[in-house]
Protein backbone atom coordinates (compact mmCIF):
# COMPACT_ATOMS: atom_id res chain seq x y z
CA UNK A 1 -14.02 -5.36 10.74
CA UNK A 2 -13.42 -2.08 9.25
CA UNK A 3 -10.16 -0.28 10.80
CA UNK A 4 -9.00 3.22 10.24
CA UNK A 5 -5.41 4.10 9.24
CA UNK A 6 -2.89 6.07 7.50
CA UNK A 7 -1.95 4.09 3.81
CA UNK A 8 1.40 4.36 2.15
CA UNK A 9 3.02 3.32 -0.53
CA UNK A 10 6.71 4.13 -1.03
CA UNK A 11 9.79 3.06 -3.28
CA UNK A 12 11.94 0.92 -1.25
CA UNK A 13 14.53 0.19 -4.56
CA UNK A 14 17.59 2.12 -5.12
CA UNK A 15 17.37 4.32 -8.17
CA UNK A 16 19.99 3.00 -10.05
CA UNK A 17 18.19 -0.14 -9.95
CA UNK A 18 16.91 -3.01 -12.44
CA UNK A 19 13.33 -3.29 -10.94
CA UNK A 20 11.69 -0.97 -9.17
CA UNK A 21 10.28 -2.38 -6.14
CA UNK A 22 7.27 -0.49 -3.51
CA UNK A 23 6.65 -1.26 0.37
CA UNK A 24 3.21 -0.57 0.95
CA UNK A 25 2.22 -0.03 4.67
CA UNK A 26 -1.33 0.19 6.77
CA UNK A 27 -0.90 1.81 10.34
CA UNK A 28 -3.81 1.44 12.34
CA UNK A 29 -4.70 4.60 14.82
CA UNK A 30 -5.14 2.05 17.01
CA UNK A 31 -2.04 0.27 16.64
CA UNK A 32 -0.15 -1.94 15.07
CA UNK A 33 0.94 -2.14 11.38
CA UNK A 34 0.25 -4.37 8.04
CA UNK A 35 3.65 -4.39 5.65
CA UNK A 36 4.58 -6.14 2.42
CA UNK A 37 6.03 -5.09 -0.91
CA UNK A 38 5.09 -5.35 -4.60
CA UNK A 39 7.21 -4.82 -7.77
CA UNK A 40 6.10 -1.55 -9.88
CA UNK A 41 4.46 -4.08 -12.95
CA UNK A 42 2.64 -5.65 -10.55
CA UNK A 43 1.28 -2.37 -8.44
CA UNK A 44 -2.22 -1.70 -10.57
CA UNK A 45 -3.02 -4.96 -10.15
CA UNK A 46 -2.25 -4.85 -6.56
CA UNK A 47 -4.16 -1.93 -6.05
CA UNK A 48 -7.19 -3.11 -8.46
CA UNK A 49 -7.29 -7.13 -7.65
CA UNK A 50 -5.98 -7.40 -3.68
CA UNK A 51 -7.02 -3.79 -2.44
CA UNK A 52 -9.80 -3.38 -4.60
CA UNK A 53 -9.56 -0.38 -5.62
CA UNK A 54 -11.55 1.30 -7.95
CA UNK A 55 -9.29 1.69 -11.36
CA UNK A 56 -9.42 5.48 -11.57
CA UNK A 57 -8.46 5.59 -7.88
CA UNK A 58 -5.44 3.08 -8.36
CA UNK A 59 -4.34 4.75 -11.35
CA UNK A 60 -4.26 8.27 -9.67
CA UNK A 61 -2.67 6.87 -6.50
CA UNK A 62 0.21 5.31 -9.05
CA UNK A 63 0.34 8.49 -11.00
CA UNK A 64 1.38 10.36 -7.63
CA UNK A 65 3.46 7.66 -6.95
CA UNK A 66 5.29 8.36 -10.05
CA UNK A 67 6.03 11.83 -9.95
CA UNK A 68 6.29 12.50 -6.24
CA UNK A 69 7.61 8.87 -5.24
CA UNK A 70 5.76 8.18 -2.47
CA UNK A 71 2.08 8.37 -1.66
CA UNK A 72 0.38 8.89 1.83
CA UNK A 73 -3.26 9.20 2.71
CA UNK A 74 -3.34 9.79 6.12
CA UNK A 75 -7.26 8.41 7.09
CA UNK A 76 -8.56 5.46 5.15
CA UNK A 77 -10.66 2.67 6.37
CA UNK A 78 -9.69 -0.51 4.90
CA UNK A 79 -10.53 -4.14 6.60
CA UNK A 80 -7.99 -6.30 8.40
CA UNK A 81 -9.08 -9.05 6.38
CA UNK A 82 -8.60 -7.45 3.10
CA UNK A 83 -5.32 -6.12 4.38
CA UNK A 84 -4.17 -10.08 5.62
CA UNK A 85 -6.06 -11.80 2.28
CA UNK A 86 -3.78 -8.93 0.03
CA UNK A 87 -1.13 -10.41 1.58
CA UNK A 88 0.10 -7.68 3.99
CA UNK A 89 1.88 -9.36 6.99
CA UNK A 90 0.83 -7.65 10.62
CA UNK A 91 3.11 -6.31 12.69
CA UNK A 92 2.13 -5.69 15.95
CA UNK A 93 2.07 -2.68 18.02
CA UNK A 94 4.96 -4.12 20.86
């Protein structure tokens, strides 16, 4: 079932270091939160293969990401399926 959300993706890495390494969150309006991380050569295919993502939308969202280091879209729909089957852990709303 569809949910509605705000979507971020943020660097999580220190800059001085080796591997640059995103946390990528869902918050539900409703409550409650889906979490995990990704490393930055493994982010288009993230956003592509697990999110499905259309590839001009992925590589806009990691063009942002880029130059402003963090992206936020504060209304998407995305499923709680998707967001478990991408490999997002839930966190719930306690």
């Amino acid at each position: 079932m569809p949910t509605h959300g705000r979507f971020q993706i943020k660097r999580i890495s220190p800059e001085d270091a080796t591997t640059t390494t995103y946390q990528i969150s869902y918050e539900r309006l409703q409550g409650g939160e889906f979490v995990g991380s990704v490393e930055a050569e493994d982010l288009q295919g993230f956003l592509r293969d697990k999110l499905r993502l259309r590839e001009d939308s992925a590589k806009a969202l990691e063009d942002e990401l880029r130059s402003q280091g963090r992206v936020l879209i504060p209304d998407l729909e995305l499923s709680e399926s998707e967001l478990a089957a991408a490999g997002l852990e839930y966190l719930s709303a306690a």
